[in-house]
C-alpha atoms as a PDB file:
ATOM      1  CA  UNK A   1       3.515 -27.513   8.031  1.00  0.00           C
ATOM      2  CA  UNK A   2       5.905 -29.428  10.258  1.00  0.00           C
ATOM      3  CA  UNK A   3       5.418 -27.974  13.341  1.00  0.00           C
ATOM      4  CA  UNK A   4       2.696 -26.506  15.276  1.00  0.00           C
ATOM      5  CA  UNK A   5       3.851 -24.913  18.730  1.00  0.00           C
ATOM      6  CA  UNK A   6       1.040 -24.195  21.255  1.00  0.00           C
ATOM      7  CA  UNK A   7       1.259 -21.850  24.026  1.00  0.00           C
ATOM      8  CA  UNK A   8      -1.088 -21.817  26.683  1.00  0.00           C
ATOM      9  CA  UNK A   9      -0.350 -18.216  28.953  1.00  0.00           C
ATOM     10  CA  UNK A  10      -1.796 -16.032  31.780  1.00  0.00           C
ATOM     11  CA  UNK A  11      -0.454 -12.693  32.520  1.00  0.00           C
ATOM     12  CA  UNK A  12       3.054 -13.492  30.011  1.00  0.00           C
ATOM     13  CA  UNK A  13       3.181 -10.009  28.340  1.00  0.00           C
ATOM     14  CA  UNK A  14       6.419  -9.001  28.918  1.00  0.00           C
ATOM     15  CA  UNK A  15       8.058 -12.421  27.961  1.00  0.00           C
ATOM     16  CA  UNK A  16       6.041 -13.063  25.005  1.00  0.00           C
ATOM     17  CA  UNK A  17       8.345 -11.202  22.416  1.00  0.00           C
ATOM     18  CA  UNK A  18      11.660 -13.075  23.780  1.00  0.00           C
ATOM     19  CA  UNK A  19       9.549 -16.199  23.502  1.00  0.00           C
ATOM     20  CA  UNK A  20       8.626 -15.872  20.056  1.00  0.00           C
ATOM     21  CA  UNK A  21      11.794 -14.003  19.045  1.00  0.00           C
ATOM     22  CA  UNK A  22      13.542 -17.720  20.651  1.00  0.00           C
ATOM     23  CA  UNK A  23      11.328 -19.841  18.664  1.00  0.00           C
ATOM     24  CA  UNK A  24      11.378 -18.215  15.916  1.00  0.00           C
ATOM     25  CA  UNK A  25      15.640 -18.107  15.720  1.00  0.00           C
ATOM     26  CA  UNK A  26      15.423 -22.358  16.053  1.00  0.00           C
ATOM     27  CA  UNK A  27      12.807 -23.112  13.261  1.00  0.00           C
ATOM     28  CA  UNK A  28      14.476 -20.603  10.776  1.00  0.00           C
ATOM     29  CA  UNK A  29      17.694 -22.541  11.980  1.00  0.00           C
ATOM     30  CA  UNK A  30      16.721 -26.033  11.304  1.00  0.00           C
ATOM     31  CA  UNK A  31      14.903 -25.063   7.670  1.00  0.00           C
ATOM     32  CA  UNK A  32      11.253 -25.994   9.562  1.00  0.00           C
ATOM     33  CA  UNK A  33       7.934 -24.774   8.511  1.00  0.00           C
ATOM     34  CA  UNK A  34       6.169 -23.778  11.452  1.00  0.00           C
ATOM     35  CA  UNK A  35       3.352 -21.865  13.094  1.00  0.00           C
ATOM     36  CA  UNK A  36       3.400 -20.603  16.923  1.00  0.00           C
ATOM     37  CA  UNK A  37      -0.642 -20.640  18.459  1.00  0.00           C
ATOM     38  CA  UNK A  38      -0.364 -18.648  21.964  1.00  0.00           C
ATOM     39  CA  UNK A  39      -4.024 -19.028  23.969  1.00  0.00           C
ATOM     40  CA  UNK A  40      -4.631 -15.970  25.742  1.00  0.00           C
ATOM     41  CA  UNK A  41      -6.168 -18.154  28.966  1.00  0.00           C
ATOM     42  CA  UNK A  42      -7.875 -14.709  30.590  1.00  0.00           C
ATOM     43  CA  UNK A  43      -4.594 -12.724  31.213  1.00  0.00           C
ATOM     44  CA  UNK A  44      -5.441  -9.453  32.834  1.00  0.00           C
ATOM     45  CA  UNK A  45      -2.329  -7.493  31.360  1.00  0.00           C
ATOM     46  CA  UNK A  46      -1.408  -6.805  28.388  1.00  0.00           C
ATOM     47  CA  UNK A  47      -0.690 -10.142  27.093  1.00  0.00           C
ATOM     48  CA  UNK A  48      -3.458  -9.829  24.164  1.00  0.00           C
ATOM     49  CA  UNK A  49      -1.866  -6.807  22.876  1.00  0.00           C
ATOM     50  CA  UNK A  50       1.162  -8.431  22.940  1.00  0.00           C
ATOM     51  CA  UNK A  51      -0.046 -11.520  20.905  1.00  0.00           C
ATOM     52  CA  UNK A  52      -1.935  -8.656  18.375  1.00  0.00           C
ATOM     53  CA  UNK A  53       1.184  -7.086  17.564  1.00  0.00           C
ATOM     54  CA  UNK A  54       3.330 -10.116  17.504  1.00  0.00           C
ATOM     55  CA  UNK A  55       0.272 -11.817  14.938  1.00  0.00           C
ATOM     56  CA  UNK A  56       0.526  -8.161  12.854  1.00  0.00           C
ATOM     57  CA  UNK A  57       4.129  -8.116  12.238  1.00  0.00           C
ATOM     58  CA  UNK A  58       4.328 -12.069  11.318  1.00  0.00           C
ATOM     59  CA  UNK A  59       0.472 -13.031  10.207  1.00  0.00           C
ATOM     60  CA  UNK A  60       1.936 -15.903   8.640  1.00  0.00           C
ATOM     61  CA  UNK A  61       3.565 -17.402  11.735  1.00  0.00           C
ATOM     62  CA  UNK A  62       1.747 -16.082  14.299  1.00  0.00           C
ATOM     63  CA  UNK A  63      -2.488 -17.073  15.368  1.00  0.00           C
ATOM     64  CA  UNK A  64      -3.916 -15.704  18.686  1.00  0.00           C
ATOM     65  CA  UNK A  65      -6.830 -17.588  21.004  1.00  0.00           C
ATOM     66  CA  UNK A  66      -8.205 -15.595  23.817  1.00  0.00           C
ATOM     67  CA  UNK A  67     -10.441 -16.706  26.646  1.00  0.00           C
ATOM     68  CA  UNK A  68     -12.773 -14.360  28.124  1.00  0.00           C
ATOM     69  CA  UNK A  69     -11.291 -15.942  31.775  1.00  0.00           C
ATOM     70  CA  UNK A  70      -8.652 -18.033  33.604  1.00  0.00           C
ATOM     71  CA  UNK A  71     -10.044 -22.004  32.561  1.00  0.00           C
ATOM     72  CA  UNK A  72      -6.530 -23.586  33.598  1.00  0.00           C
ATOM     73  CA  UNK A  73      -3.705 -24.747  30.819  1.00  0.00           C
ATOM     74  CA  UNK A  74      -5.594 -28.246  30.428  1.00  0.00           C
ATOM     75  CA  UNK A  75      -8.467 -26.468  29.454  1.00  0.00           C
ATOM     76  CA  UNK A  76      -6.814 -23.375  27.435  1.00  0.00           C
ATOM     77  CA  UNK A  77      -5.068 -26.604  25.362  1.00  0.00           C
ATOM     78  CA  UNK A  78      -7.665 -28.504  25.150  1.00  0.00           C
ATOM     79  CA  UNK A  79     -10.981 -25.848  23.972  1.00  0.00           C
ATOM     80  CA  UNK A  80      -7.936 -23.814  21.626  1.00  0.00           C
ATOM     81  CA  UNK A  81      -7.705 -26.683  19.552  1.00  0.00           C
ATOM     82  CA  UNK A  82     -11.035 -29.555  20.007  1.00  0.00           C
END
């Protein structure tokens, strides 16, 4: 793996696919193996669907962490990957 990309979000549903759609268009451009980690840090929208569907259609790309509530970006980086 040469890249891991971590994503800490709250309430980022509708510019999730665009994000992941942009990421995805660079790695695939520069030949690197990657994987995209987006931690759910308590959204309440729909940002967990989002990052369901998004993990479906590319379960080799894609992982999903969800928090039950809003701990802060430190915290949503720090607890998604200690």
């Amino acid at each position: 793996m040469d890249i891991s990309v971590v994503i800490p979000l709250y309430n980022e549903a509708e510019s999730l696919p665009e994000l992941h759609a942009w990421i995805k268009r660079v790695m695939d451009e520069h030949g690197y193996s990657y994987e995209i980690y987006f931690v759910n840090d308590g959204s309440t929208d729909d940002s967990w669907k989002v990052i369901e569907s998004l993990k479906a259609s590319h379960p080799d790309i894609v992982q999903g962490i969800k928090f039950r509530r809003n701990y802060g970006k430190s915290a949503a980086l720090y607890h998604g990957f200690a």
